[in-house]
Structure formats: C-alpha cells, structure tokens
C-alpha atoms as a PDB file:
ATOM      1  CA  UNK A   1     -28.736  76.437  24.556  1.00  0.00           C
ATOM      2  CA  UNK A   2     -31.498  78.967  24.785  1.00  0.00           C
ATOM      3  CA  UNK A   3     -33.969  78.749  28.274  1.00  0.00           C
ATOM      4  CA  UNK A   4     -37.803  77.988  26.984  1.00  0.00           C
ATOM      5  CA  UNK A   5     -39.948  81.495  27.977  1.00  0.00           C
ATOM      6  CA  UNK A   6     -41.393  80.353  31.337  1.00  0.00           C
ATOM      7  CA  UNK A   7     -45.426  80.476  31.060  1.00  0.00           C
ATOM      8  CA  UNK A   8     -48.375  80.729  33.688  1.00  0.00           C
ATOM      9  CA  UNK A   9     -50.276  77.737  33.687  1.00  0.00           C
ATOM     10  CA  UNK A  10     -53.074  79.746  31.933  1.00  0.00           C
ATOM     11  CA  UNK A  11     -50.604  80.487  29.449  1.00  0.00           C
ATOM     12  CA  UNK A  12     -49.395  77.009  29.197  1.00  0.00           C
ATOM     13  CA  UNK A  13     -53.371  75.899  28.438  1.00  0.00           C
ATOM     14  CA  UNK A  14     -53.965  78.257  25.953  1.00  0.00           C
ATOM     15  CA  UNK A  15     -50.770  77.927  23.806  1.00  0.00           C
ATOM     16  CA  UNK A  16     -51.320  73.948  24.037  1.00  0.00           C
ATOM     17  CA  UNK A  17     -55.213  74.957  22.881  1.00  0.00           C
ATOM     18  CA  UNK A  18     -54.203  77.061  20.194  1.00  0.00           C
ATOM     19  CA  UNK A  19     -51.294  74.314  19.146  1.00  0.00           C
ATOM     20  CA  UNK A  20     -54.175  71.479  19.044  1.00  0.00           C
ATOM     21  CA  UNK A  21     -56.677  73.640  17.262  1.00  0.00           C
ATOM     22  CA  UNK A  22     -53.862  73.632  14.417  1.00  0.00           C
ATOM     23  CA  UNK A  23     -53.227  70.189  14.297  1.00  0.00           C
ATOM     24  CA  UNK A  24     -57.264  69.393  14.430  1.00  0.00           C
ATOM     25  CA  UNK A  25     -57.017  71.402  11.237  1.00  0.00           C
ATOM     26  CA  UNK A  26     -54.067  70.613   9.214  1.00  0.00           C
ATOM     27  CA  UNK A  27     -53.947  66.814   9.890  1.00  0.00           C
ATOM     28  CA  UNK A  28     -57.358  65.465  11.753  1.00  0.00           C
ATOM     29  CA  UNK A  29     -58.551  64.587  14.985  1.00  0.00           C
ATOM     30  CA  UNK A  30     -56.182  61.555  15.008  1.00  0.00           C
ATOM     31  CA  UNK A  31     -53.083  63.893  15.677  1.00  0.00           C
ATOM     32  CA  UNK A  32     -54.144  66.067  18.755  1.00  0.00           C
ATOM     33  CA  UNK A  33     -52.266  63.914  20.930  1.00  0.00           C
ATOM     34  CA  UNK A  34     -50.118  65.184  23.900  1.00  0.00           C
ATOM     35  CA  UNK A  35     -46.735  64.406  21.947  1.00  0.00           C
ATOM     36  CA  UNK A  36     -48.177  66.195  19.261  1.00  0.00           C
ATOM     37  CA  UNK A  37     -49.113  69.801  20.628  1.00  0.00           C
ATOM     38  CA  UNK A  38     -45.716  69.453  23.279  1.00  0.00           C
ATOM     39  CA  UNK A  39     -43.741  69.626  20.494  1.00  0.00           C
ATOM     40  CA  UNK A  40     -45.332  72.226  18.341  1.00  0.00           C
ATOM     41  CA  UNK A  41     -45.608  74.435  21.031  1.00  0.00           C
ATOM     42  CA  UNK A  42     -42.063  73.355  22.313  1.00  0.00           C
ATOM     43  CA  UNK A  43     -43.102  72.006  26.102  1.00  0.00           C
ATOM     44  CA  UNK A  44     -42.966  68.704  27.320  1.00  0.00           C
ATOM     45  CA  UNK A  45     -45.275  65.662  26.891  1.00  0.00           C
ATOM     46  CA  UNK A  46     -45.243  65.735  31.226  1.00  0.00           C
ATOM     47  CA  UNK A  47     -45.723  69.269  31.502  1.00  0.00           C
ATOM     48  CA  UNK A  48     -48.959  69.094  29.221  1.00  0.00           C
ATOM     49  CA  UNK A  49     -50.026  65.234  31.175  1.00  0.00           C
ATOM     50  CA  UNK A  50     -50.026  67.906  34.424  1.00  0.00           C
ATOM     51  CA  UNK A  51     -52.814  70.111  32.906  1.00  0.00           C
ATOM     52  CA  UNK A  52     -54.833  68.508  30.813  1.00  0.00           C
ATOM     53  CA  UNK A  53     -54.489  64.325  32.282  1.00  0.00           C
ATOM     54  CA  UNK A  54     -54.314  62.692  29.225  1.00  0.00           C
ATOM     55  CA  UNK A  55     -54.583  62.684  25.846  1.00  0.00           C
ATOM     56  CA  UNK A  56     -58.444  62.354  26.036  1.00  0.00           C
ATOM     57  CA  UNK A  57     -58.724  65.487  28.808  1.00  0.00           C
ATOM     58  CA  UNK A  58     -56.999  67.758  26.219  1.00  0.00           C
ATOM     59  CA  UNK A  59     -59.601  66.497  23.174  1.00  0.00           C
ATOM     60  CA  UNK A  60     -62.258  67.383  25.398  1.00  0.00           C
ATOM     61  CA  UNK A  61     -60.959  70.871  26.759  1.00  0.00           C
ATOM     62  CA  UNK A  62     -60.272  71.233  22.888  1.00  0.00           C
ATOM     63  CA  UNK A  63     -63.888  70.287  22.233  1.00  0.00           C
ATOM     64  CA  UNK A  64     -65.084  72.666  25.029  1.00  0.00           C
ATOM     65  CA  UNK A  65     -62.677  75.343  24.121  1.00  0.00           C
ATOM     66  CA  UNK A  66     -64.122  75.234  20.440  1.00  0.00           C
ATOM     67  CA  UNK A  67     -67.631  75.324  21.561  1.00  0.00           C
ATOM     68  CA  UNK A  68     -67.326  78.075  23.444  1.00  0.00           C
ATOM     69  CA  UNK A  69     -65.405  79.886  20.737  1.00  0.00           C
ATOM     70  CA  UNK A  70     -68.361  79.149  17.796  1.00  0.00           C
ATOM     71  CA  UNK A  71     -70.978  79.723  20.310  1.00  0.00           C
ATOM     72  CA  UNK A  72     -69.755  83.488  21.207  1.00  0.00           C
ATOM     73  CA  UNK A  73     -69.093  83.742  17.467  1.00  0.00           C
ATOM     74  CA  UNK A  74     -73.237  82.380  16.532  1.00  0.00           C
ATOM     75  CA  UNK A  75     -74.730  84.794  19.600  1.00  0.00           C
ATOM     76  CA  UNK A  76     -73.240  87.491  17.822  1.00  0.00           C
ATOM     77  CA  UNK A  77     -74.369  86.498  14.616  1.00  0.00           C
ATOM     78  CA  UNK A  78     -77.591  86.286  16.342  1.00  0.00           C
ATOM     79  CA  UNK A  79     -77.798  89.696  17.961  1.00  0.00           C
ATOM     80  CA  UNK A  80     -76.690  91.443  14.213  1.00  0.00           C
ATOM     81  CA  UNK A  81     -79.738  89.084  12.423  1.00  0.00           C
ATOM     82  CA  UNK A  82     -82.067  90.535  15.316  1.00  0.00           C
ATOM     83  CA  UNK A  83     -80.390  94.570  14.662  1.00  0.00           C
ATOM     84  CA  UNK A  84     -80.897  93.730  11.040  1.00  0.00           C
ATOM     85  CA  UNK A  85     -77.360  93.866  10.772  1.00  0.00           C
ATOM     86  CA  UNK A  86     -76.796  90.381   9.506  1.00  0.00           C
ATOM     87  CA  UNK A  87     -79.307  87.156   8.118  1.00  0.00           C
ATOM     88  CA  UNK A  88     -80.191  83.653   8.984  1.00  0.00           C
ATOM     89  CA  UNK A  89     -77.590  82.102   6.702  1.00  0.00           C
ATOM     90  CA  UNK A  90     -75.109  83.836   8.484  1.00  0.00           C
ATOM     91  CA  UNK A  91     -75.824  81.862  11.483  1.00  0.00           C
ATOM     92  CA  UNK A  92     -76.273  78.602   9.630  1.00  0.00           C
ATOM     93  CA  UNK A  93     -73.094  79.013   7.651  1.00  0.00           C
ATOM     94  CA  UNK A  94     -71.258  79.675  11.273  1.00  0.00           C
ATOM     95  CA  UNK A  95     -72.579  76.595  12.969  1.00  0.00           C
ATOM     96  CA  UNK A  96     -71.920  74.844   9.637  1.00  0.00           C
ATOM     97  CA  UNK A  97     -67.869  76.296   9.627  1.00  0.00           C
ATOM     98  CA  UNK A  98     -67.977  75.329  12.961  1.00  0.00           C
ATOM     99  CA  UNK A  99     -68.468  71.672  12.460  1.00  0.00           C
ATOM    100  CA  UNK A 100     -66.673  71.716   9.108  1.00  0.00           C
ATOM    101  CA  UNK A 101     -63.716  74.212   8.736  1.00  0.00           C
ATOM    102  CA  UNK A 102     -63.258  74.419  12.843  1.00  0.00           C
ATOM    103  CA  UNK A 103     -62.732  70.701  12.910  1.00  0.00           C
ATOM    104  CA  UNK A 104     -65.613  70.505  15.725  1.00  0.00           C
ATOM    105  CA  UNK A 105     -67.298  67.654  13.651  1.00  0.00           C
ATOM    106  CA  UNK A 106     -64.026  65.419  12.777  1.00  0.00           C
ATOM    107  CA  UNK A 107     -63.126  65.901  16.481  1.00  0.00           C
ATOM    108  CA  UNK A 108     -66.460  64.542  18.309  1.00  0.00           C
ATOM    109  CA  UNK A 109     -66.713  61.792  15.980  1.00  0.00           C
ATOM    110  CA  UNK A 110     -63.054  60.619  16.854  1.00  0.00           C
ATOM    111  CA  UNK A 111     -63.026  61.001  20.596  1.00  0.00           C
ATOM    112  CA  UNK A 112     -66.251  58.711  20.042  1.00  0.00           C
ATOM    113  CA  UNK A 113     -64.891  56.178  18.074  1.00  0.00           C
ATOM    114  CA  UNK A 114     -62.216  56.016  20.407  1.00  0.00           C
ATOM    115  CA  UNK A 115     -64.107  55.366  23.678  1.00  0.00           C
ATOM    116  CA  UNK A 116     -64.368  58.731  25.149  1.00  0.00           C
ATOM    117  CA  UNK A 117     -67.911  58.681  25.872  1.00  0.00           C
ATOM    118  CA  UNK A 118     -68.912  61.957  27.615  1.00  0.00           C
ATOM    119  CA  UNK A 119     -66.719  63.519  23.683  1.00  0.00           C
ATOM    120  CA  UNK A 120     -69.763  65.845  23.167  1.00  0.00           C
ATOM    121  CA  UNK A 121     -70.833  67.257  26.986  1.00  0.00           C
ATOM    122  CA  UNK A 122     -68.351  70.266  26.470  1.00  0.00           C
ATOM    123  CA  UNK A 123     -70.077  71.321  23.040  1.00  0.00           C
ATOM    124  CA  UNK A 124     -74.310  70.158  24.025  1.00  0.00           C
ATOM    125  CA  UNK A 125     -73.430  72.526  27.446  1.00  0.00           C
ATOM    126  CA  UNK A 126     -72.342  75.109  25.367  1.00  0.00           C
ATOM    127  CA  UNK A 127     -75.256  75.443  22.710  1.00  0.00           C
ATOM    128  CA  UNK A 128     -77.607  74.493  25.209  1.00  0.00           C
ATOM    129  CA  UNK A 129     -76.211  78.133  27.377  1.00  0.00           C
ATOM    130  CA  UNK A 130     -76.944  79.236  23.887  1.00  0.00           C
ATOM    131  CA  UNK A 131     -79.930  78.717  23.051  1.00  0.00           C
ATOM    132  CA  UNK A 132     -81.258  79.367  26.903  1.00  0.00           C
ATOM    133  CA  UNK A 133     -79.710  82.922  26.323  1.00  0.00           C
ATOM    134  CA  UNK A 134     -81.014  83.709  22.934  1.00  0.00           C
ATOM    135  CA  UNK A 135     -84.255  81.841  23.574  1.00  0.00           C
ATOM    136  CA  UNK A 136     -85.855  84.356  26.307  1.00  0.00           C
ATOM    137  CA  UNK A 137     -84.979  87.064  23.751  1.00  0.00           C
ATOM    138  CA  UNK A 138     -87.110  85.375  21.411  1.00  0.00           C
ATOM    139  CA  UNK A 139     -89.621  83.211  23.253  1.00  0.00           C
ATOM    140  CA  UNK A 140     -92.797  84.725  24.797  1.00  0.00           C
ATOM    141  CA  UNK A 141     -94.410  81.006  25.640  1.00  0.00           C
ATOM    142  CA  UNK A 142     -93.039  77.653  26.263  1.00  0.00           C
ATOM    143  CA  UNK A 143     -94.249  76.765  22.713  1.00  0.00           C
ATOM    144  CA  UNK A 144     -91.777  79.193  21.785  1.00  0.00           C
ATOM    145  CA  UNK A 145     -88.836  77.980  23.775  1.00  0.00           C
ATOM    146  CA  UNK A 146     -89.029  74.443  22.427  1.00  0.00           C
ATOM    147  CA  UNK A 147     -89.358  75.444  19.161  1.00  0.00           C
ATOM    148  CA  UNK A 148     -86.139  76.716  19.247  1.00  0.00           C
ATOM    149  CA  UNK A 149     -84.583  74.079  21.390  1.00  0.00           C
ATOM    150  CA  UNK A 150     -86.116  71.979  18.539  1.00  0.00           C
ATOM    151  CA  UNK A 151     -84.370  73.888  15.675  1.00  0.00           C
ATOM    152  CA  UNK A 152     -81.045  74.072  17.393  1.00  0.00           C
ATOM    153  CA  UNK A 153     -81.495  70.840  17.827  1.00  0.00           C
ATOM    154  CA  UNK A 154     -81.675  70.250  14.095  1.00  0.00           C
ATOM    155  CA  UNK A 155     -79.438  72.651  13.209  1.00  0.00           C
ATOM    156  CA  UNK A 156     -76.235  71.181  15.243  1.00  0.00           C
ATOM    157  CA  UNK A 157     -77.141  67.764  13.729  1.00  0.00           C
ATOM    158  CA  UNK A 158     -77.553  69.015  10.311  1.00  0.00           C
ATOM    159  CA  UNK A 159     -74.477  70.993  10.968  1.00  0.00           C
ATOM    160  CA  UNK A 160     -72.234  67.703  12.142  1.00  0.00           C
ATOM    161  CA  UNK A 161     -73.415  65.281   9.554  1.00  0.00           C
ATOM    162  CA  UNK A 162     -72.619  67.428   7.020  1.00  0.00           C
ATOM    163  CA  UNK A 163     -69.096  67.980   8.026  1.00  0.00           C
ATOM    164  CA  UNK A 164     -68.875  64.107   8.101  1.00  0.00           C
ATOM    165  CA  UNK A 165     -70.811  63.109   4.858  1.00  0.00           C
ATOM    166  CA  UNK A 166     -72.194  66.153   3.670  1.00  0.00           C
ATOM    167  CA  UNK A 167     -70.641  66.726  -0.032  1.00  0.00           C
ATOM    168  CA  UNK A 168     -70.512  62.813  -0.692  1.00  0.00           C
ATOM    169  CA  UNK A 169     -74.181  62.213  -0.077  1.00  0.00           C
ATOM    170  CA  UNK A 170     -75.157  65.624  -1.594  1.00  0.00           C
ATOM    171  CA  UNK A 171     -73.511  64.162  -4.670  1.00  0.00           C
ATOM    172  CA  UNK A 172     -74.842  61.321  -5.066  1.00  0.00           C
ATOM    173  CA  UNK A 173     -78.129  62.077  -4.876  1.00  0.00           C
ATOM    174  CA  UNK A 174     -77.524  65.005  -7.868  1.00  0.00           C
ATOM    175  CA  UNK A 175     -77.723  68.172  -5.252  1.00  0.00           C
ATOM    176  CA  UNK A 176     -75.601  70.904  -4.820  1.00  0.00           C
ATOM    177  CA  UNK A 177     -72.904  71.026  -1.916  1.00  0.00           C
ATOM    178  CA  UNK A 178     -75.145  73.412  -0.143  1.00  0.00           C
ATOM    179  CA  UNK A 179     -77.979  71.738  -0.170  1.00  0.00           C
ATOM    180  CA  UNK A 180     -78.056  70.758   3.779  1.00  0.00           C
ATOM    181  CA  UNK A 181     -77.297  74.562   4.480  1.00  0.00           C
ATOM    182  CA  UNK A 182     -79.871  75.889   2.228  1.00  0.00           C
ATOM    183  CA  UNK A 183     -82.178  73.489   4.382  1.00  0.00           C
ATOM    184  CA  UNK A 184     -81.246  74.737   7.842  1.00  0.00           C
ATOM    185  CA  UNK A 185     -81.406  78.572   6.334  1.00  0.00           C
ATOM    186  CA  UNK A 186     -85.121  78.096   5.350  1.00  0.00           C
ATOM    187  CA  UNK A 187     -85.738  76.444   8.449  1.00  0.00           C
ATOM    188  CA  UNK A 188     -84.602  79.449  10.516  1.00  0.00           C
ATOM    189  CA  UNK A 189     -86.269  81.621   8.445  1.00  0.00           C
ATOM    190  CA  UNK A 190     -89.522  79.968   8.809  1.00  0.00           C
ATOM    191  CA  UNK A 191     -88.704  79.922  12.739  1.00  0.00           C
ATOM    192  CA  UNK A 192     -88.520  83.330  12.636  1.00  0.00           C
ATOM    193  CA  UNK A 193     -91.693  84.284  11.026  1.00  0.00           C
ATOM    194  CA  UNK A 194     -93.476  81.934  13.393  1.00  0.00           C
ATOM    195  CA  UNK A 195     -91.836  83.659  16.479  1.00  0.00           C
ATOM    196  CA  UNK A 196     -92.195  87.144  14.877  1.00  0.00           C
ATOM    197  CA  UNK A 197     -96.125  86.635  14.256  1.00  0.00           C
ATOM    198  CA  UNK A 198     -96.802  85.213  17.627  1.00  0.00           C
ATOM    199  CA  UNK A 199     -95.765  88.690  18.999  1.00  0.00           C
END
C-alpha cells in the first residue's frame, strides 16, 4: 500500500479549497461537506476537522477563499476599464460569473438556510476592501465614495439574485437572460460618466 504525499498544513488548506470549489460546482453547496472534500482529495475527515473545525468553518473559508479570488479577478478588470484596456460589462459579467458559474451565490444562500449566520462576512469584507481600494482612485468627494459604495452595493445584489432566480424570472416576464446584466452594465456606465464629469 502506497504512503499518502505528506503536505504542509498550507498545503493541506489549499488542496481541501481547491477539492470544495469542485464539488460547489459539479454538485451544489449541499455537498461541500468534510467527508466530501477528504475523500476527493484523499485525506481524512479528522485531518480536515483539525483545520477548518467543522463542516460550516470550511463553507466559510470556501466563501472567503472565493471572494478573495473574484475580487482580485474584478480589481483587475477594473484597472484595464480605467487603461481603456477593457469595459464595464466586463466587470459586471465577472461579479455576475462570480455569483453564478463560481458557485458564490448557491453557496451563501445554503450556509444561510442552514443556520450559519455570519455565511456572507468573508465575501461583504472582501468587496467592501474592494471598493475602499478602487473608490479613492475614483472618488474626489464623499458624494463620490457613496456613490460607488451604492452601486457595488447594487451590483453584488443584482449579481446574487440572479444566480438564484435570474433566468426563471427573466422568463417569465418575456426578457432576455441578460436582462439583469444589461441593467448593472448601464448602471456602471452611467456611474462613470457622473464620476468622470465631476473631475
């Protein structure tokens, strides 16, 4: 019988991250559990227990791992709209992915359906260090800075809901799957004009 590679803790963390992030993915929220992403990433349900606590502390270092991962991935769609290198619906379709395709939505709704209460701190911290870091950049008054608190804001919760109910609702009321994004894109835009004239 083969000896399991032996991994630094860090290691350890990030393969169990990685393992989750799959599972979050292919099957849902329901099946990040600490059985789950032992045996995908061939460990032990103790050895996982020991880092992340409990099933609940590994959804929420999953939550906090993802925000931090669409967050870096939205500055820098930020920074190439501001070069002229990229466009507001770049940025919306990001935060949009990372509700939708990066499971971020499916996963915050579960954890708070299932009692873990403080589910979204990891991801608010994180786009709140975003939007203090992009806002300066942006923002010459405090007018300015809430504005784009506000539109964050909106964006995160347009974002969310449509990864939950998005496509059905957009259906039934005769618009096209894209609808909610085409919103949030002409709402940046028009942020950006504001901010631009003001300076």
């Amino acid at each position: 019988m083969a000896s399991r590679k032996r991994l630094s803790p860090e290691e350890s963390r990030t393969a169990a991250l990685g393992a989750a992030r799959e599972l979050l993915i292919e099957t849902g929220p329901q099946s990040v559990t600490l059985k789950a992403v032992a045996g995908r990433i061939g460990r032990t349900h103790a050895n996982l227990l020991h880092h992340f606590g409990s099933a609940a502390g590994l959804q929420k270092e999953l939550a906090r791992h993802l925000a931090e991962t669409v967050c870096e991935t939205i500055k820098d769609a930020v920074r190439a709209s501001r070069a002229g290198l990229g466009s507001p619906r770049e940025v919306v379709d990001l935060a949009f992915d990372a509700f939708d395709k990066e499971g971020a939505g499916a996963l915050a709704s579960w954890m708070i359906l299932t009692g873990n209460e403080d589910a979204l701190s990891p991801i608010v911290e994180t786009i709140h260090q975003l939007v203090d870091e992009i806002a300066p950049e942006e923002a010459a008054d405090h007018g300015d800075v809430m504005r784009v608190h506000e539109e964050t804001l909106a964006l995160v919760l347009m974002a969310m809901g449509d990864a939950l109910i998005g496509s059905a609702l957009a259906r039934s009321l005769g618009l096209p799957e894209t609808a909610a994004r085409d919103r949030a894109q002409r709402m940046l835009e028009r942020s950006l004009e504001v901010v631009g004239q003001s300076h």
